[in-house]
PDB file of N, CA and C in Angstrom:
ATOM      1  N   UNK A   1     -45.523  71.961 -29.748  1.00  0.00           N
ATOM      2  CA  UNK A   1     -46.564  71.313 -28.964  1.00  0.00           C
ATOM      3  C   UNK A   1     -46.114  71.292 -27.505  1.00  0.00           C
ATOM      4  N   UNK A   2     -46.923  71.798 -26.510  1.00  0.00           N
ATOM      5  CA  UNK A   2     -46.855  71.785 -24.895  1.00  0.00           C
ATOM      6  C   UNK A   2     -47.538  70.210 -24.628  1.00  0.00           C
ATOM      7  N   UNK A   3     -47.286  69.893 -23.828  1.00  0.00           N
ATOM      8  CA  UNK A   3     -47.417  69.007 -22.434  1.00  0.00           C
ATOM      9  C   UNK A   3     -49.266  69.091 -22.347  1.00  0.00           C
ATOM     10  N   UNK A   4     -49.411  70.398 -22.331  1.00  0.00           N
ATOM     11  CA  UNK A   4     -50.755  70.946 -21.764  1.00  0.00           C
ATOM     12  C   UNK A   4     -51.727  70.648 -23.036  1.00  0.00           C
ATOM     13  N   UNK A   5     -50.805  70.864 -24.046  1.00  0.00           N
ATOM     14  CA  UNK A   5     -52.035  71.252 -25.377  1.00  0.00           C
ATOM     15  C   UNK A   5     -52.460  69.596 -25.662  1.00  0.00           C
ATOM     16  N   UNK A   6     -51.345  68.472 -25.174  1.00  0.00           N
ATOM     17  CA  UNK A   6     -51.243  67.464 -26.085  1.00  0.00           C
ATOM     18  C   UNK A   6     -52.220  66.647 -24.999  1.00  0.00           C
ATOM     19  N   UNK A   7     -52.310  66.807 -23.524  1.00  0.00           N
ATOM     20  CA  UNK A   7     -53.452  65.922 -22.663  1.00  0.00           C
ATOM     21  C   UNK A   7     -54.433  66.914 -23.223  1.00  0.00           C
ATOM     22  N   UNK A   8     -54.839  68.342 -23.607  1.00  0.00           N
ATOM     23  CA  UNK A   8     -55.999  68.614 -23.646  1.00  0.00           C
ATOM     24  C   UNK A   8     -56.458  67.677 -25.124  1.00  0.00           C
ATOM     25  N   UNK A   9     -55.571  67.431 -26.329  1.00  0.00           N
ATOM     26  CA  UNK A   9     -56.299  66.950 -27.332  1.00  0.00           C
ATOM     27  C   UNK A   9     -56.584  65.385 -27.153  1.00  0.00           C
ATOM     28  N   UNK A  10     -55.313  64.877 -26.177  1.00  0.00           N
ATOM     29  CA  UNK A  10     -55.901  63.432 -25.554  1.00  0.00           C
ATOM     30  C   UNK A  10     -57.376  63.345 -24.884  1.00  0.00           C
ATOM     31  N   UNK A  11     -57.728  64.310 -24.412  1.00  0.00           N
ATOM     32  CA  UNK A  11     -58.823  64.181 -23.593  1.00  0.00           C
ATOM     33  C   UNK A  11     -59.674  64.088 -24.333  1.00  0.00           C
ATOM     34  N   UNK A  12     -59.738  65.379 -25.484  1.00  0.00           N
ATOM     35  CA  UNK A  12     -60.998  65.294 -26.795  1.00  0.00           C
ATOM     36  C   UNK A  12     -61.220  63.870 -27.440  1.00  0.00           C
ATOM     37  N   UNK A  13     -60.224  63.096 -27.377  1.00  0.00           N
ATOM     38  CA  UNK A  13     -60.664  61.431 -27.917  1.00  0.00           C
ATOM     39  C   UNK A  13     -61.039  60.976 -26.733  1.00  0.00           C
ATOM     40  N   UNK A  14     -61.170  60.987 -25.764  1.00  0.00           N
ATOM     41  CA  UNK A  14     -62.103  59.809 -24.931  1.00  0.00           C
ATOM     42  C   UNK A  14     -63.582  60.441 -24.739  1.00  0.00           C
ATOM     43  N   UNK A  15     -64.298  59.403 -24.605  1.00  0.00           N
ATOM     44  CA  UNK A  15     -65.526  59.215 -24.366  1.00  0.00           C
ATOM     45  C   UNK A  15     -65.893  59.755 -23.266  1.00  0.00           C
ATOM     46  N   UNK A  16     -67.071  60.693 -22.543  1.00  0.00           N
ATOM     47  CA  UNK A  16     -67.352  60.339 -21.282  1.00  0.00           C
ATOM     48  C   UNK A  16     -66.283  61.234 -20.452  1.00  0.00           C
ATOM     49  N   UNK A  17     -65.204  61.488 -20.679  1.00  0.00           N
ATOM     50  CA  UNK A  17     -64.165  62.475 -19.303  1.00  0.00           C
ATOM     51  C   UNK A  17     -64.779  63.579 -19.061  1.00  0.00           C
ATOM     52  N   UNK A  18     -64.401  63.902 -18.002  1.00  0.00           N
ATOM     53  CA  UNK A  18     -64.114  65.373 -17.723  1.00  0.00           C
ATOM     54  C   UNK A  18     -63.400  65.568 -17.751  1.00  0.00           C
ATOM     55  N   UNK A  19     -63.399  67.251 -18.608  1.00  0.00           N
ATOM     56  CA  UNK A  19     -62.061  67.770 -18.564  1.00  0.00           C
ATOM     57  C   UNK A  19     -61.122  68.675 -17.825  1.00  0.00           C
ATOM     58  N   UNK A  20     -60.181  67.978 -18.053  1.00  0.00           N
ATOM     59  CA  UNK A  20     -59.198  68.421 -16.236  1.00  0.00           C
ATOM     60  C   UNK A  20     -58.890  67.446 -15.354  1.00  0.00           C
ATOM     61  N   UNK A  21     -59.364  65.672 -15.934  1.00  0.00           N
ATOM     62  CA  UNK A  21     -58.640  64.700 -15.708  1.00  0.00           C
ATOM     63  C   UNK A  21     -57.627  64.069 -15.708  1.00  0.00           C
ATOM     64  N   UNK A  22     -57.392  64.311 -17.152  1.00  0.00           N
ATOM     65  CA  UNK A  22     -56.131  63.820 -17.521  1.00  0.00           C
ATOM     66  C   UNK A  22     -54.899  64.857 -16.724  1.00  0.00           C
ATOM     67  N   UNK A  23     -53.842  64.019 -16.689  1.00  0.00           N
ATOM     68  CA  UNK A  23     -52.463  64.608 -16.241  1.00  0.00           C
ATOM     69  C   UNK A  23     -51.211  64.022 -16.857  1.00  0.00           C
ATOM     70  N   UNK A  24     -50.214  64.780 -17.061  1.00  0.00           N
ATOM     71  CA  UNK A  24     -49.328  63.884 -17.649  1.00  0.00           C
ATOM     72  C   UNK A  24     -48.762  62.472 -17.267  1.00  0.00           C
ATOM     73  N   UNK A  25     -49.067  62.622 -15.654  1.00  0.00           N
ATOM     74  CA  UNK A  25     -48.633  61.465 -15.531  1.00  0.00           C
ATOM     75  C   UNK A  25     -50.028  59.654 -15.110  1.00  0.00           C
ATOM     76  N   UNK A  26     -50.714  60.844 -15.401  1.00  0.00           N
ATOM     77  CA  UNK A  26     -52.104  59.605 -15.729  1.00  0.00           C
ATOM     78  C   UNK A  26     -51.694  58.557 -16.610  1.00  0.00           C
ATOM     79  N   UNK A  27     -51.650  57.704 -15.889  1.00  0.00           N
ATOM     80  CA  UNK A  27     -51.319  55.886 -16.917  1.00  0.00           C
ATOM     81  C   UNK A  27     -52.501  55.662 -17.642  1.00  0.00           C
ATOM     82  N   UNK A  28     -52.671  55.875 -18.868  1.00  0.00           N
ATOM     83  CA  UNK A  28     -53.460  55.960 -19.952  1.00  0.00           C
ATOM     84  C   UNK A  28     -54.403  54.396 -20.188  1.00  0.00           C
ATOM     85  N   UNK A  29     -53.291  53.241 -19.611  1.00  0.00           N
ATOM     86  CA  UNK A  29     -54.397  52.128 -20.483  1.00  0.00           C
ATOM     87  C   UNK A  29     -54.791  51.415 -19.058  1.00  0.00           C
ATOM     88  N   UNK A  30     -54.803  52.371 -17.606  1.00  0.00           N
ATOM     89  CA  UNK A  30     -55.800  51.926 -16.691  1.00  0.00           C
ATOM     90  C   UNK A  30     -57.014  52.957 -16.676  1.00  0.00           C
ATOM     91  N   UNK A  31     -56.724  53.798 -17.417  1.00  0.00           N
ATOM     92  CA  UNK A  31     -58.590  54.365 -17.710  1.00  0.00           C
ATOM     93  C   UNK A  31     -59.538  53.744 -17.809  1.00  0.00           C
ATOM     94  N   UNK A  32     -60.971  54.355 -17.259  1.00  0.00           N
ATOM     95  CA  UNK A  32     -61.669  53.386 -17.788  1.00  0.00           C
ATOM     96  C   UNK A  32     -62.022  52.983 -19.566  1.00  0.00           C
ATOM     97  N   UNK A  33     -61.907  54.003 -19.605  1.00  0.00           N
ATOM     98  CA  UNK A  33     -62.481  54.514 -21.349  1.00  0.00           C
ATOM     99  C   UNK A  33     -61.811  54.067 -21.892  1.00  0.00           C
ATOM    100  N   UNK A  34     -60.350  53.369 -21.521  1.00  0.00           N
ATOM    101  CA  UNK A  34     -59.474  53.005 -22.256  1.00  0.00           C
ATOM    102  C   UNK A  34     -59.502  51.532 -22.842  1.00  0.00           C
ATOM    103  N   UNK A  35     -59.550  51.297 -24.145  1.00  0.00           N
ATOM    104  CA  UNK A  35     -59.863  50.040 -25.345  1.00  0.00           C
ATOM    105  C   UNK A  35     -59.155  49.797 -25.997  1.00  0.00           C
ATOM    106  N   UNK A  36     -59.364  49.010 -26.900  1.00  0.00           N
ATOM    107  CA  UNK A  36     -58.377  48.659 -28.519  1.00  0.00           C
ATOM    108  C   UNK A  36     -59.127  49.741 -29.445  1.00  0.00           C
ATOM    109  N   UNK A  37     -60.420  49.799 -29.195  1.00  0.00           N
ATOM    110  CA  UNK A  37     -60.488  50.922 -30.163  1.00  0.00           C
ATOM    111  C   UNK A  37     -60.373  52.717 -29.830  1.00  0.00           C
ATOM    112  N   UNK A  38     -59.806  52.949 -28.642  1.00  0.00           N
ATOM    113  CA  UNK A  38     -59.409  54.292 -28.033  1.00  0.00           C
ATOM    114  C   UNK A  38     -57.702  54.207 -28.219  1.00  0.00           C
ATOM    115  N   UNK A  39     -57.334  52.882 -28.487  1.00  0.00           N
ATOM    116  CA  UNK A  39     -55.954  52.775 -29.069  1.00  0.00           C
ATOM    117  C   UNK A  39     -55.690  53.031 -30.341  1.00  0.00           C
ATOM    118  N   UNK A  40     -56.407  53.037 -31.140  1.00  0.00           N
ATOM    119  CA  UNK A  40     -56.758  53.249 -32.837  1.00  0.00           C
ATOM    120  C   UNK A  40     -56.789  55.187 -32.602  1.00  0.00           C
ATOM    121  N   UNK A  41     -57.625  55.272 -32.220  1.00  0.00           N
ATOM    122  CA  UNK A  41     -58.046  56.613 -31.985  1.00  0.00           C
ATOM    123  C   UNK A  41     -56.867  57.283 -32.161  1.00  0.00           C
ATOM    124  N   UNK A  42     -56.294  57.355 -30.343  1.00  0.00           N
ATOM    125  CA  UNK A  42     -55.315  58.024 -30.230  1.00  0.00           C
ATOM    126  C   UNK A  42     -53.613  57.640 -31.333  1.00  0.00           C
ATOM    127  N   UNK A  43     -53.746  56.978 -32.152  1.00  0.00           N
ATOM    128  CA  UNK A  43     -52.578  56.735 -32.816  1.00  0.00           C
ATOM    129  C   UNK A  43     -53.205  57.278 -34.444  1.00  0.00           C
ATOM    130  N   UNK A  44     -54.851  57.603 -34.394  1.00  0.00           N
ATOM    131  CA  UNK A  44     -54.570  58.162 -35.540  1.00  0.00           C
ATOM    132  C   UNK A  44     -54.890  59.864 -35.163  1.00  0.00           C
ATOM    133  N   UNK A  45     -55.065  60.622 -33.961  1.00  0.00           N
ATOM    134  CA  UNK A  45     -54.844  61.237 -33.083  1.00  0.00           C
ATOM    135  C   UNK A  45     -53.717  62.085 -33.663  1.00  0.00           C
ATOM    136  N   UNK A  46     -52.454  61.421 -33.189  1.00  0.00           N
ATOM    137  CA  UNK A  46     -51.758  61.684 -33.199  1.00  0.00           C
ATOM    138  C   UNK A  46     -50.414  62.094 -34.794  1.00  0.00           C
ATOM    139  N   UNK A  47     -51.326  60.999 -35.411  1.00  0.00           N
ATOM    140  CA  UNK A  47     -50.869  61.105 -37.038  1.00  0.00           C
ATOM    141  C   UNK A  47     -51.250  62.684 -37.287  1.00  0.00           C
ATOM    142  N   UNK A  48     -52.682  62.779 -37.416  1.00  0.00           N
ATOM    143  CA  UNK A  48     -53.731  63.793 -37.902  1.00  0.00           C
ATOM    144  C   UNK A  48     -52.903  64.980 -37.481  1.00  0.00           C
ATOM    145  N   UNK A  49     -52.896  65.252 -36.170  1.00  0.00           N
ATOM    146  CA  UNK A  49     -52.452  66.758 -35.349  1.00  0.00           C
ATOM    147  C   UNK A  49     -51.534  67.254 -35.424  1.00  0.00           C
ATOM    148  N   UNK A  50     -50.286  65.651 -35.099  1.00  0.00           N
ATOM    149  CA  UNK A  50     -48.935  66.459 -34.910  1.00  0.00           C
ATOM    150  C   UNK A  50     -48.282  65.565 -36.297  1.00  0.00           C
ATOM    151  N   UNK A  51     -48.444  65.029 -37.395  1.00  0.00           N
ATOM    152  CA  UNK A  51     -48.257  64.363 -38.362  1.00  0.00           C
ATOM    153  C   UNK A  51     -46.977  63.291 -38.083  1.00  0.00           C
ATOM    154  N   UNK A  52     -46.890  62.433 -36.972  1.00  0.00           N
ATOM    155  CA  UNK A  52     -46.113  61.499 -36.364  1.00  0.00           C
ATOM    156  C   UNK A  52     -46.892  60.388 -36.768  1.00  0.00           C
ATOM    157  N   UNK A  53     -46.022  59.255 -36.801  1.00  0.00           N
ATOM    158  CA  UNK A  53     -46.842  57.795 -36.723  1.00  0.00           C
ATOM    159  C   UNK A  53     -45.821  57.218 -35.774  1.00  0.00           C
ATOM    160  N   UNK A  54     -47.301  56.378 -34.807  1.00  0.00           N
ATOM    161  CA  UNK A  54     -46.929  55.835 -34.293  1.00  0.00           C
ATOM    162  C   UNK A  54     -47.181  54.758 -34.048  1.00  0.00           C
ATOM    163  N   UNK A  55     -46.975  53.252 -33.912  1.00  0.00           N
ATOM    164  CA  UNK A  55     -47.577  51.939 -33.986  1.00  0.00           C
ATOM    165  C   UNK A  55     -48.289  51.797 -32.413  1.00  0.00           C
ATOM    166  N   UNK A  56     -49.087  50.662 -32.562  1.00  0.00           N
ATOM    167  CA  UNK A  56     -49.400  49.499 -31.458  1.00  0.00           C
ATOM    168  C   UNK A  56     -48.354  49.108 -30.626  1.00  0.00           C
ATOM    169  N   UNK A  57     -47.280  49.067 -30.625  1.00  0.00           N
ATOM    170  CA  UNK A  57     -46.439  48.451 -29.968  1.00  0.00           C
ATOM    171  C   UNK A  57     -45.329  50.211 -29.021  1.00  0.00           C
ATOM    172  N   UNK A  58     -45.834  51.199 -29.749  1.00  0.00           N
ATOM    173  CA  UNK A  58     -45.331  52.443 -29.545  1.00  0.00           C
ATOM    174  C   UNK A  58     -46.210  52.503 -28.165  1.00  0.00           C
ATOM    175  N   UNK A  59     -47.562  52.207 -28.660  1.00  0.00           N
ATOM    176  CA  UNK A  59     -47.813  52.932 -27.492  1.00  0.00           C
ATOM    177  C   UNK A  59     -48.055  51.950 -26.047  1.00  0.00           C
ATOM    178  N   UNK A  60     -47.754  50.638 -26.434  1.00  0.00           N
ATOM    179  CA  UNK A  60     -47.277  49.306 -25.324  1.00  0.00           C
ATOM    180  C   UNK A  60     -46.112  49.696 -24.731  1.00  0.00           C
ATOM    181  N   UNK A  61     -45.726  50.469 -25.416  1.00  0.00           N
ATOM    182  CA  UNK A  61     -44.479  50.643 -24.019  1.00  0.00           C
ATOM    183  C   UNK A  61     -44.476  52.038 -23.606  1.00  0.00           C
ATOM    184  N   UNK A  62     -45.804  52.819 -23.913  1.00  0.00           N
ATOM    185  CA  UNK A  62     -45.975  54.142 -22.380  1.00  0.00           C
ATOM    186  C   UNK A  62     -46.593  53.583 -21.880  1.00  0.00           C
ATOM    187  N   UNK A  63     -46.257  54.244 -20.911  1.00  0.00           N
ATOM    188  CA  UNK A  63     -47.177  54.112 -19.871  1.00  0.00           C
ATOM    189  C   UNK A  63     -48.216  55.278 -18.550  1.00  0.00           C
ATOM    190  N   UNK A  64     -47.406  56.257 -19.585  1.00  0.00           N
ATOM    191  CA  UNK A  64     -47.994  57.631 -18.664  1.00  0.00           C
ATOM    192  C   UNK A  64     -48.377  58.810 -20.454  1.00  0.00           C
ATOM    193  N   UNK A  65     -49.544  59.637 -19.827  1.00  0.00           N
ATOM    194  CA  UNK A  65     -49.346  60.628 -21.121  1.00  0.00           C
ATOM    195  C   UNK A  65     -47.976  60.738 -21.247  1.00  0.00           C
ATOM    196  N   UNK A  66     -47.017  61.307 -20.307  1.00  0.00           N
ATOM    197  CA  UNK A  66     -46.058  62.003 -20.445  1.00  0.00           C
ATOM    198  C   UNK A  66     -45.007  61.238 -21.397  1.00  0.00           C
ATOM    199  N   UNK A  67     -44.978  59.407 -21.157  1.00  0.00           N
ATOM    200  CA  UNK A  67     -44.152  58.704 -22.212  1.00  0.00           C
ATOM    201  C   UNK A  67     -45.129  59.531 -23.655  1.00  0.00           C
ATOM    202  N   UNK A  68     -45.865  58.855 -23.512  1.00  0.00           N
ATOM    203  CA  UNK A  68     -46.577  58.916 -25.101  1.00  0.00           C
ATOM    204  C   UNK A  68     -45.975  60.252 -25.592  1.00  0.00           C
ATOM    205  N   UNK A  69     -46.021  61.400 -24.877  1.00  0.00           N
ATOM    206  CA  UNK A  69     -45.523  62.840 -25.648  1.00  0.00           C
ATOM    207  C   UNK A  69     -43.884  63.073 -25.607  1.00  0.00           C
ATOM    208  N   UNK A  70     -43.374  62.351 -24.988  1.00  0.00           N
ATOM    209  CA  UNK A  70     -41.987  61.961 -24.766  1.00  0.00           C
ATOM    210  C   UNK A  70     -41.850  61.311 -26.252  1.00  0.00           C
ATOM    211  N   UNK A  71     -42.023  60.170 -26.790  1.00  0.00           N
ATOM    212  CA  UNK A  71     -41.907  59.293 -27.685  1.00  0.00           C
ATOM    213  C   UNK A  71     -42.669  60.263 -28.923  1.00  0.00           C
ATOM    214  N   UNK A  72     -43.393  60.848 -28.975  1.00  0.00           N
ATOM    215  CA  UNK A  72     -43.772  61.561 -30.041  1.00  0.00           C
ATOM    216  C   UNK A  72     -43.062  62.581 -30.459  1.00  0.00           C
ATOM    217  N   UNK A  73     -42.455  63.371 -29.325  1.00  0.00           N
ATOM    218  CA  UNK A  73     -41.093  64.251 -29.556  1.00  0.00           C
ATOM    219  C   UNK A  73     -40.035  63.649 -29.868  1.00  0.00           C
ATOM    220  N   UNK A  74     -39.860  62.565 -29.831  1.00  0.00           N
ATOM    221  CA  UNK A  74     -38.473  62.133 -29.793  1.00  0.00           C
ATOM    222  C   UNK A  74     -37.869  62.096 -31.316  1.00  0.00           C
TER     223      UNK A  74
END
């Protein structure tokens, strides 16, 4: 998984973007689109695609795409 592939499938869960917004270092939970239930999303997102789990509290402490794909590689 690239950097590139993983904001393009972030992007496919929000509502409403255009695409070519996101960046890795876009802080994810000052979006607007960004919710408790775009938090569900992207954590089952992320189960589904790259078969990782990751909790509520995983993704409380990114703060940029780039943590979130950082912490999913890890």
């Amino acid at each position: 998984m690239t950097i590139e592939n993983f904001v393009k499938k972030f992007e496919e869960q929000l509502e409403d973007i255009t695409p070519g917004t996101i960046t890795p270092s876009t802080a994810f939970k000052e979006l607007e689109e960004w919710d408790s239930m775009t938090n569900l999303v992207i954590i089952a997102m992320v189960d589904r695609e790259y078969n990782k789990q990751i909790t509520g509290n995983d993704l409380s402490t990114a703060t940029t795409i780039q943590d979130l794909y950082n912490l999913i590689n890890s």
